[in-house]
Protein backbone atom coordinates (compact mmCIF):
# COMPACT_ATOMS: atom_id res chain seq x y z
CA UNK A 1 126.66 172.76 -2.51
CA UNK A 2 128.18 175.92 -1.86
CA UNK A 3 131.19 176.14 0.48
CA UNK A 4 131.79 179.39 1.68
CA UNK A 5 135.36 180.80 3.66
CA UNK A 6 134.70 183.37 6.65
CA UNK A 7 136.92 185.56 7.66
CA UNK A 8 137.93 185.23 11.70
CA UNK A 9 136.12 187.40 13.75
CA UNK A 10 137.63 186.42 16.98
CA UNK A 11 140.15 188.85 18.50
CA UNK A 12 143.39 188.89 19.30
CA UNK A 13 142.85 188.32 15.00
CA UNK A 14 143.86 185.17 13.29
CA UNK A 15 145.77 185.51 10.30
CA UNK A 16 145.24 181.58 9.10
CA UNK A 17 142.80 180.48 7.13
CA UNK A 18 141.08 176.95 5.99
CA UNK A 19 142.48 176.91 2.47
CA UNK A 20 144.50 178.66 0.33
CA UNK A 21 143.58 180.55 -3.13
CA UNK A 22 145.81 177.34 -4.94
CA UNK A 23 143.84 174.56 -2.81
CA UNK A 24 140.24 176.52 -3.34
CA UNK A 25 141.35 176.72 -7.16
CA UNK A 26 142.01 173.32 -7.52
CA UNK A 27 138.73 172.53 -5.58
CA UNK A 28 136.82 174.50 -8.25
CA UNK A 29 138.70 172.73 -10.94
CA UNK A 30 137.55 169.03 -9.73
CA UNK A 31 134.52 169.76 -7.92
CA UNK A 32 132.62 171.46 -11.10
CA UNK A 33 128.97 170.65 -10.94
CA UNK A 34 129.11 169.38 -7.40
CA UNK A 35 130.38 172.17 -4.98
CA UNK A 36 131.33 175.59 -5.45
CA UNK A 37 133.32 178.21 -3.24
CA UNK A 38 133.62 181.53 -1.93
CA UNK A 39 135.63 183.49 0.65
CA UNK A 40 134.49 186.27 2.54
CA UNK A 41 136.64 189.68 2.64
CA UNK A 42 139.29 190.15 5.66
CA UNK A 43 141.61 192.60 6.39
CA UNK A 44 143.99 190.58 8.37
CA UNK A 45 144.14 186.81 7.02
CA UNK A 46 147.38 185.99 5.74
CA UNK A 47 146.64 185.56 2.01
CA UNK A 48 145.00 188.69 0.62
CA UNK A 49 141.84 189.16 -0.90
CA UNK A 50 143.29 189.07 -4.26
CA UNK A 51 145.45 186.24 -4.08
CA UNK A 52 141.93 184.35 -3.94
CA UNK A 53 140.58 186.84 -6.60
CA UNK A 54 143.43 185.99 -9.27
CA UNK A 55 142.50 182.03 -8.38
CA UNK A 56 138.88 182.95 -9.89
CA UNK A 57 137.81 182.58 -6.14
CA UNK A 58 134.94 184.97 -5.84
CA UNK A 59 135.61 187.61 -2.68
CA UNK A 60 131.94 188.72 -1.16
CA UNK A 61 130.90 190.16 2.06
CA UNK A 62 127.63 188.79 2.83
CA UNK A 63 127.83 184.99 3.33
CA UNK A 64 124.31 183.95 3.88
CA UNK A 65 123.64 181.91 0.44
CA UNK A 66 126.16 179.25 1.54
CA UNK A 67 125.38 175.89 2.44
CA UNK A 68 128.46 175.69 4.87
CA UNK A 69 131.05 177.68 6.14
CA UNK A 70 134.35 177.50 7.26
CA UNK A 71 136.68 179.02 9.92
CA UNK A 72 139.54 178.28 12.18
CA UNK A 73 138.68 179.54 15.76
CA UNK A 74 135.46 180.22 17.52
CA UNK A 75 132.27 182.65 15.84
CA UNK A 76 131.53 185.75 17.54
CA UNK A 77 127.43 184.98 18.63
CA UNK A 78 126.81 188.04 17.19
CA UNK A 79 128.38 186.59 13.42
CA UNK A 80 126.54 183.41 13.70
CA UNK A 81 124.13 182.94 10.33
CA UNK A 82 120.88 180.40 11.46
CA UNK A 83 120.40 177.00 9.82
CA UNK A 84 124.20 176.81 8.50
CA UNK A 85 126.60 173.86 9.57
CA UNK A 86 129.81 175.33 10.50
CA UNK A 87 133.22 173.96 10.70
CA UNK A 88 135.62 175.65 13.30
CA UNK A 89 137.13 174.60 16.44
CA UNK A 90 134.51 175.22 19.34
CA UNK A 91 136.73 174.69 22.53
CA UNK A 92 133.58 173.53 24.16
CA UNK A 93 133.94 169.27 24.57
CA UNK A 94 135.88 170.09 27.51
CA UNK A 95 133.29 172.20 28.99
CA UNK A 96 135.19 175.98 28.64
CA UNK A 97 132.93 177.77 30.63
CA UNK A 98 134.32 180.81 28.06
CA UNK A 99 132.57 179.40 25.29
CA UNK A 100 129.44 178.05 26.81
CA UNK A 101 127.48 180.89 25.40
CA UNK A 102 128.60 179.95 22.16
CA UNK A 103 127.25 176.66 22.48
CA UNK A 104 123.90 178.15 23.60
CA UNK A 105 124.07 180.35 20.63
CA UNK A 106 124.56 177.34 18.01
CA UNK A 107 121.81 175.51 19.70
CA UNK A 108 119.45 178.41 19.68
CA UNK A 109 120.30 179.19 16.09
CA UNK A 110 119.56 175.73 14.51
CA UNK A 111 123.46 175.56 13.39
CA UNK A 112 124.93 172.17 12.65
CA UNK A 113 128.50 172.53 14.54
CA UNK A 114 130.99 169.95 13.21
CA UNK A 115 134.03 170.71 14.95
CA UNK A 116 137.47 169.80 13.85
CA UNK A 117 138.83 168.75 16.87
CA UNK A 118 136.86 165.65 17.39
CA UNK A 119 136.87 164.38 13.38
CA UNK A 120 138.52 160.79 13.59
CA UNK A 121 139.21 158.25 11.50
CA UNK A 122 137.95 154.51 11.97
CA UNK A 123 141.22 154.50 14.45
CA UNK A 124 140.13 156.96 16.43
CA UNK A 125 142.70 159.28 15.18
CA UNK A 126 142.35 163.11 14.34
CA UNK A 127 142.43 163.63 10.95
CA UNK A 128 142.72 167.27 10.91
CA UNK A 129 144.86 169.59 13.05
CA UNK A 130 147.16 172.11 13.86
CA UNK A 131 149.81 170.93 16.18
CA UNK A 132 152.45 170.12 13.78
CA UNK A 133 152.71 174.11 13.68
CA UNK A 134 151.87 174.25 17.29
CA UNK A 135 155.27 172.24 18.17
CA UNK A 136 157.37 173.91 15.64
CA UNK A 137 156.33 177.33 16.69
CA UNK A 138 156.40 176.64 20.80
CA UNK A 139 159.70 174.58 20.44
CA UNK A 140 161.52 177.83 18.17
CA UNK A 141 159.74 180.47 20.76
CA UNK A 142 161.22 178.25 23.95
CA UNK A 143 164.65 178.79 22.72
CA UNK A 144 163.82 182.48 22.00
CA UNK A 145 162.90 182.60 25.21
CA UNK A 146 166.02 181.08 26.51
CA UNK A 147 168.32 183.09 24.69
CA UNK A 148 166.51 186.37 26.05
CA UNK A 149 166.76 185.00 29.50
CA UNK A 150 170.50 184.31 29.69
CA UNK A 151 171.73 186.94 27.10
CA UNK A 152 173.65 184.38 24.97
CA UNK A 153 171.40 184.79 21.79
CA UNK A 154 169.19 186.59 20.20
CA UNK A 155 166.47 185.21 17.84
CA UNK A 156 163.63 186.66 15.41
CA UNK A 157 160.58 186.62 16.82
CA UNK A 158 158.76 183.55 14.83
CA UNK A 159 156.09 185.72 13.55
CA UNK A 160 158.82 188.21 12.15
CA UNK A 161 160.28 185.48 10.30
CA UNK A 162 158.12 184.78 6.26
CA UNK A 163 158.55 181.37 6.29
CA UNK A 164 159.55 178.17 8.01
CA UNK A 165 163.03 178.16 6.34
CA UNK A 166 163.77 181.89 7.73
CA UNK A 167 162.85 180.39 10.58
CA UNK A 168 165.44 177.70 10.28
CA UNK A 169 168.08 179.97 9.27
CA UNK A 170 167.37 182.09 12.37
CA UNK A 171 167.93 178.90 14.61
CA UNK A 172 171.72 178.72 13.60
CA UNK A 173 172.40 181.83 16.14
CA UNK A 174 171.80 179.72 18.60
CA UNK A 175 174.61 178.56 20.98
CA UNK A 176 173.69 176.61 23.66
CA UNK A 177 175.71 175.41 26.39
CA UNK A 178 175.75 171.91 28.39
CA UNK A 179 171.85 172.57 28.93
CA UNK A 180 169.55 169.58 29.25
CA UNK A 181 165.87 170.30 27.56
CA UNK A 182 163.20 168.16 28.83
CA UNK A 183 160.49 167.51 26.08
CA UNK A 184 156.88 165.86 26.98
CA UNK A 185 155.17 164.26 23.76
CA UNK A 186 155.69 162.35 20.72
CA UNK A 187 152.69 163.08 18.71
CA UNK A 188 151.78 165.81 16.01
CA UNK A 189 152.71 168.69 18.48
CA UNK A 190 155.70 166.60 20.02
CA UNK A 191 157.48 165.57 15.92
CA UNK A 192 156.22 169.24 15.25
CA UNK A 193 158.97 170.62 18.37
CA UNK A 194 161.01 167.66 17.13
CA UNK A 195 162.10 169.02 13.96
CA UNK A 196 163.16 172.34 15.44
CA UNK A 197 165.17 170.83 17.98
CA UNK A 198 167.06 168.54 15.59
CA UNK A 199 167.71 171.82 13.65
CA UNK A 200 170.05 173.31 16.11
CA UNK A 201 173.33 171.47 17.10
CA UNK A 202 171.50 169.40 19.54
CA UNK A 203 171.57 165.32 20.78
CA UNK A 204 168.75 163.75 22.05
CA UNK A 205 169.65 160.98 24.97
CA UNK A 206 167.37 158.16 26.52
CA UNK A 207 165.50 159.08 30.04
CA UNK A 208 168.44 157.24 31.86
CA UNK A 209 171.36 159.01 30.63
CA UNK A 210 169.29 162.06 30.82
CA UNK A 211 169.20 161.93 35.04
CA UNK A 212 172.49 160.33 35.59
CA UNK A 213 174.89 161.50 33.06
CA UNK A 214 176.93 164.63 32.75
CA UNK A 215 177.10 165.84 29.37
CA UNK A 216 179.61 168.53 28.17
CA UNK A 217 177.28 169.79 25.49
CA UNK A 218 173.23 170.14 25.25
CA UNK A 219 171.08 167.25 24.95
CA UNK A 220 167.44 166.93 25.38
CA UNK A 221 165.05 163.88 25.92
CA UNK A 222 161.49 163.11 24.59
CA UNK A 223 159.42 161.55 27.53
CA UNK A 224 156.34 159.66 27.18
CA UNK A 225 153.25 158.52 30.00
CA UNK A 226 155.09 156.03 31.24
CA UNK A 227 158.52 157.71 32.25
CA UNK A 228 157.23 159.92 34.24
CA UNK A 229 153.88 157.83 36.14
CA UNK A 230 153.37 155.43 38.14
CA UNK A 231 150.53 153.60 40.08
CA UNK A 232 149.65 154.52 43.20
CA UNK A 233 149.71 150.81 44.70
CA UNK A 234 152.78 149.42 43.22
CA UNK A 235 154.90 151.72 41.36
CA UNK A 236 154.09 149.98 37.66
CA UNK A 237 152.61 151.56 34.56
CA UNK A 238 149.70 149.73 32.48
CA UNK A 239 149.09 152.11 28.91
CA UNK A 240 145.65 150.99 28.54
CA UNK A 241 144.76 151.22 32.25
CA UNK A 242 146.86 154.66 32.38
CA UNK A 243 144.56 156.18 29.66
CA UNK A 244 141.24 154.72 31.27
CA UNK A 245 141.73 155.75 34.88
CA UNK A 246 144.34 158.28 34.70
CA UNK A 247 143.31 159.32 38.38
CA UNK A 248 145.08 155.40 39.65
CA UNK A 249 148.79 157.53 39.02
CA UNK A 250 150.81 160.25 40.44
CA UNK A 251 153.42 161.90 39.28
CA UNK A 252 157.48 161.09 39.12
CA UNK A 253 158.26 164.03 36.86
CA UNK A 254 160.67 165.85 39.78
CA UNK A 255 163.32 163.86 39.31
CA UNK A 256 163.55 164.70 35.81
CA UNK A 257 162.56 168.97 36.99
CA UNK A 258 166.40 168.35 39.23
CA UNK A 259 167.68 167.49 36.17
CA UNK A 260 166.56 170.04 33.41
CA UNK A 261 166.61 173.72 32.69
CA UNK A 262 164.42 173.91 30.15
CA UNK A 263 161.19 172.12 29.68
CA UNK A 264 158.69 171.87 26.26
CA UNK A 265 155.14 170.49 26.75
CA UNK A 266 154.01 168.99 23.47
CA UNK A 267 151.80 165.88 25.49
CA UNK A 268 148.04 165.94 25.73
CA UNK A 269 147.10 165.92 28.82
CA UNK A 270 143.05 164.71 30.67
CA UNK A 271 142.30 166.93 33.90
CA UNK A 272 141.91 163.48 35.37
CA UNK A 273 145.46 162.69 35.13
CA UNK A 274 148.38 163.70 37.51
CA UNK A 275 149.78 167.20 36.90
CA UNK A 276 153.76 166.91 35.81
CA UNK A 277 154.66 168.54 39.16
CA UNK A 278 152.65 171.24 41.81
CA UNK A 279 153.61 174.79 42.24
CA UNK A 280 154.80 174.75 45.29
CA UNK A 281 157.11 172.09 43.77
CA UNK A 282 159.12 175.36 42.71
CA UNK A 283 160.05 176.84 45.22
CA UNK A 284 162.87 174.11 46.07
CA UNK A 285 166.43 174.50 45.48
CA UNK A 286 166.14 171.28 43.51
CA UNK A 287 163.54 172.19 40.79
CA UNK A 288 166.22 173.63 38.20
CA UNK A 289 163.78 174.27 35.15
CA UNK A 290 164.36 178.04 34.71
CA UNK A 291 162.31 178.23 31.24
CA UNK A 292 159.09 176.67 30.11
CA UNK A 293 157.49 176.47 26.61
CA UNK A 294 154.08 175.12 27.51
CA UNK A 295 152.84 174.50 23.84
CA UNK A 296 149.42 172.59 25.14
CA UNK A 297 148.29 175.44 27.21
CA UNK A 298 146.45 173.90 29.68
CA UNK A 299 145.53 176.94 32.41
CA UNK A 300 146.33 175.31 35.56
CA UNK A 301 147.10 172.21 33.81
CA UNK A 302 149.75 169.48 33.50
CA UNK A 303 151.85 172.63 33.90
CA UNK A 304 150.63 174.53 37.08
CA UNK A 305 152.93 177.50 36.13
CA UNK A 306 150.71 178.21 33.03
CA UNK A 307 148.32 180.20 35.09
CA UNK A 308 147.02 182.14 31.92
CA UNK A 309 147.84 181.96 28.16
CA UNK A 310 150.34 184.43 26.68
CA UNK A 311 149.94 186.36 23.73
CA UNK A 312 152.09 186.36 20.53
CA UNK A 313 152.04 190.28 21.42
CA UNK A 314 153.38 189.03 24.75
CA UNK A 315 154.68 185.68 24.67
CA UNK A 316 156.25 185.22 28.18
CA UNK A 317 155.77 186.11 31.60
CA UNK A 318 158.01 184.99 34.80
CA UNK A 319 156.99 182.88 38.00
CA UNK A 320 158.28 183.51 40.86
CA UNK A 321 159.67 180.30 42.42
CA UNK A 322 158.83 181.70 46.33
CA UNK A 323 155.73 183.80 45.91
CA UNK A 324 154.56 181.92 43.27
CA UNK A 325 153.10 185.22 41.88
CA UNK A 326 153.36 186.42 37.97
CA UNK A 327 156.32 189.02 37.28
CA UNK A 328 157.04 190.45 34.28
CA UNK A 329 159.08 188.58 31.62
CA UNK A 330 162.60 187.75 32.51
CA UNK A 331 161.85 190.09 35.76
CA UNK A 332 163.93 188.12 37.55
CA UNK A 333 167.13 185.99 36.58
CA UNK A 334 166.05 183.25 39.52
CA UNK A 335 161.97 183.40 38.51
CA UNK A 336 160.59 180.94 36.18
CA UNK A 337 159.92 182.05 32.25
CA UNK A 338 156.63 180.75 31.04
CA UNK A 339 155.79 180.73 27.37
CA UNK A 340 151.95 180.08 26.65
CA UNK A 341 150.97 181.39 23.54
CA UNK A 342 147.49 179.43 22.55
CA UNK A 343 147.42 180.11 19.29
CA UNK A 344 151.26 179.04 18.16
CA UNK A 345 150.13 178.40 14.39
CA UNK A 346 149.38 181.75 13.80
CA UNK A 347 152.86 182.82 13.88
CA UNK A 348 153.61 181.01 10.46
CA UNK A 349 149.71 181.72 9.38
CA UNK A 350 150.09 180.70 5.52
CA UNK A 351 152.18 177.32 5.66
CA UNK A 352 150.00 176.04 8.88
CA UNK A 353 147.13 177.06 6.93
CA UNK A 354 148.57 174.96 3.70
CA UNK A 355 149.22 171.84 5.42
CA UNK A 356 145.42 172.35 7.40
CA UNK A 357 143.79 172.85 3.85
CA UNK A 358 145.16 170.17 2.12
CA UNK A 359 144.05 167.87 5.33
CA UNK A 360 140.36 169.05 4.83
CA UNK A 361 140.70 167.65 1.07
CA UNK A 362 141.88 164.40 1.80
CA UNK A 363 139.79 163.89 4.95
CA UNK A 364 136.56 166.05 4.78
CA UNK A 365 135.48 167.52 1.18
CA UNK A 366 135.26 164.05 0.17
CA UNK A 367 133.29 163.64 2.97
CA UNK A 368 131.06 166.45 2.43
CA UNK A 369 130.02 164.57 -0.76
CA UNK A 370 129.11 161.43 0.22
CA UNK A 371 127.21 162.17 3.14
CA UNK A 372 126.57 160.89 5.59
CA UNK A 373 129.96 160.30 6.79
CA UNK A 374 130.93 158.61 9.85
CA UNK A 375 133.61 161.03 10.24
CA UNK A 376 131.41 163.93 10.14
CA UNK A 377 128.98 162.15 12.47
CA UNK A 378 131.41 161.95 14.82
CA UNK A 379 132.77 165.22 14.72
CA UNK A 380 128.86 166.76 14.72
CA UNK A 381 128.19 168.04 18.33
CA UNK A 382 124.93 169.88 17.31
CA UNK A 383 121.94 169.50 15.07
CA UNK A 384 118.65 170.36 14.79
CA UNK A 385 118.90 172.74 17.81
CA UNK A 386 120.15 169.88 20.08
CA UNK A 387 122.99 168.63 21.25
CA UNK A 388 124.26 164.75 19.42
CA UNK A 389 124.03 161.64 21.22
CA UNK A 390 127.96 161.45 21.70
CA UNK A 391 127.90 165.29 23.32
CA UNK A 392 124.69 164.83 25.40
CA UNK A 393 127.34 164.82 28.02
CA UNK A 394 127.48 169.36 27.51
CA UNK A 395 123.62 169.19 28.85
CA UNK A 396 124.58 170.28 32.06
CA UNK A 397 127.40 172.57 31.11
CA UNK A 398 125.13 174.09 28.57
CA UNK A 399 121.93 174.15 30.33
CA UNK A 400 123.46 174.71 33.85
CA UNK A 401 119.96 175.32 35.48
CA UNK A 402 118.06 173.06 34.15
């Protein structure tokens, strides 16, 4: 079996990569005789061509002797080898009209697409991602965006900063005062914004203080499904029944917006599901949140101010609470700051791209060998120039006339 590494043709350019020169090293090492690998050249990934060459990882251009190859974002059509399965992340399974061509593309070219987001263990659970590096990327850029807002700090950018623990020593400029942050999440994203926020001088309170106490220093809370919705008949809040029929609730999030100046989404959210608030929502006196670090990303989402993603070139741009028209960052000291950077992880590219690597060895190169896998059945939305039984649900996004 040979595994091959492409480089990421997507642009704005992704610096992260599958694995690392030491992970594809020790792969070679215990794979001998069963798998080999190879990485194709790239000018902008985060570990060099010759950190892979010293690991005896052989650097070539022209990947079409491999069996499979791996990436991290979406394949240019135009890059696409026939007859290869692919790992990457698609963004198709919610039906991104962006990336129904590529779809199209993998169907018409034979290509086996296994695609990370939907590998799961016998729980149901994802068993590879990014969002640890997601939330502690979004959480560290939401306070750099607070501190350029109100002038009272004055951080790194994160993607300026080597490592996670330059990161961490930038965070000890910060000086907040009596703010309340309102965090959405507890999951890999939500622990991942976690452990920046317990890095700064900072206390996290339960829901209940948060809205009715004063607090003479900053204090932020972590809110789940069921502190902020409710049924629409009765008021009450049923997990399993939330997560079936999402479109039974509404929304209580406003009383918690009153209370807050800064919010951090870190909470999956289904298009089904009540949005947090609506943008005219904004516009009142009440609504205090003044910055917003909107690490899911959802355009026109759970957040209706993230009207379009941000770049890590641009990471902000400002909302204006009447108009409800885009400004230009920190245009206005009453407007609302929006960070929505959608790809977060690439702002620490080589320990997000550690921590991703050794996930694929535990989860999916064993995998790989002992085929077939129900994790990689799971996660395969195309084969054999059709679409899988579990993703027969794309036909009509990816076949729109038919």
């Amino acid at each position: 079996m040979k595994i091959g590494i492409i480089r990421e043709g997507k642009n704005p350019p992704d610096k992260r990569t599958p694995f690392t020169p030491e992970q594809l090293e020790y792969l070679t090492e215990h794979l001998a005789g069963k798998a080999s690998f190879c990485v194709q050249s790239s000018p902008v990934r985060s570990f060099k061509d010759e950190e892979f060459e010293e690991a005896g990882i052989p650097v070539i251009e022209d990947m079409s002797g491999c069996d499979i190859l791996f990436g991290v974002k979406e394949v240019p059509v135009a890059q696409l080898i026939p007859d290869k399965t692919y790992f990457f992340f698609s963004h198709t399974i919610k039906k991104q009209p962006y990336n129904r061509g590529l779809l199209q593309a993998v169907l018409d070219k034979n290509i086996r697409l296994i695609d990370y987001e939907v590998l799961k263990d016998n729980f149901g659970n994802r068993v590879v991602a990014f969002g640890h590096w997601a939330g502690v990327v979004g959480a560290y850029n939401t306070l750099w965006a607070y501190g350029q807002k109100t002038g009272l700090f004055d951080l790194k950018r994160a993607h300026e900063c080597f490592d996670l623990e330059e990161m961490k020593r930038e965070l000890k400029k910060v000086q907040l005062p009596p703010v309340k942050i309102i965090m959405t999440g507890s999951g890999r994203v939500g622990n991942g914004a976690k452990e920046i926020l317990n890095s700064i001088p900072i206390r996290e309170v339960s829901h209940e203080s948060f809205l009715h106490q004063y607090f003479e220093e900053p204090v932020y809370v972590v809110l789940h499904s069921e502190d902020f919705n409710r049924r629409k008949t009765d008021g009450g809040f049923d997990r399993e029944e939330f997560y079936r029929h999402p479109d039974r609730y509404e929304s209580h999030f406003l009383k918690f917006a009153e209370a807050g100046e800064i919010l951090i989404g870190a909470a999956y959210w289904n298009p089904k599901a009540p949005r947090l608030f609506e943008l005219e929502d904004i516009s009142s006196e009440e609504f205090g949140i003044s910055v917003i670090g909107d690490i899911t990303c959802d355009i026109n989402g759970s957040i209706p101010t993230t009207i379009r993603a941000s770049t890590i070139h641009s990471p902000v741009y400002d909302i204006d609470r009447n108009t409800r028209m885009e400004l230009p960052a920190f245009g206005s000291q009453s407007s609302i700051s929006v960070m929505a950077i959608d790809n977060l992880p690439c702002e620490l590219p080589r320990e997000a791209s550690q921590d991703f690597g050794n996930q694929l060895i535990k989860w999916v190169i064993p995998a790989l060998l002992d085929e077939p896998s129900p994790i990689l059945e799971g996660g395969t939305i195309a084969r054999d120039g059709d679409l899988t039984l579990e993703f027969m649900y794309l036909r009509d996004y990816v076949f729109p006339n038919e």
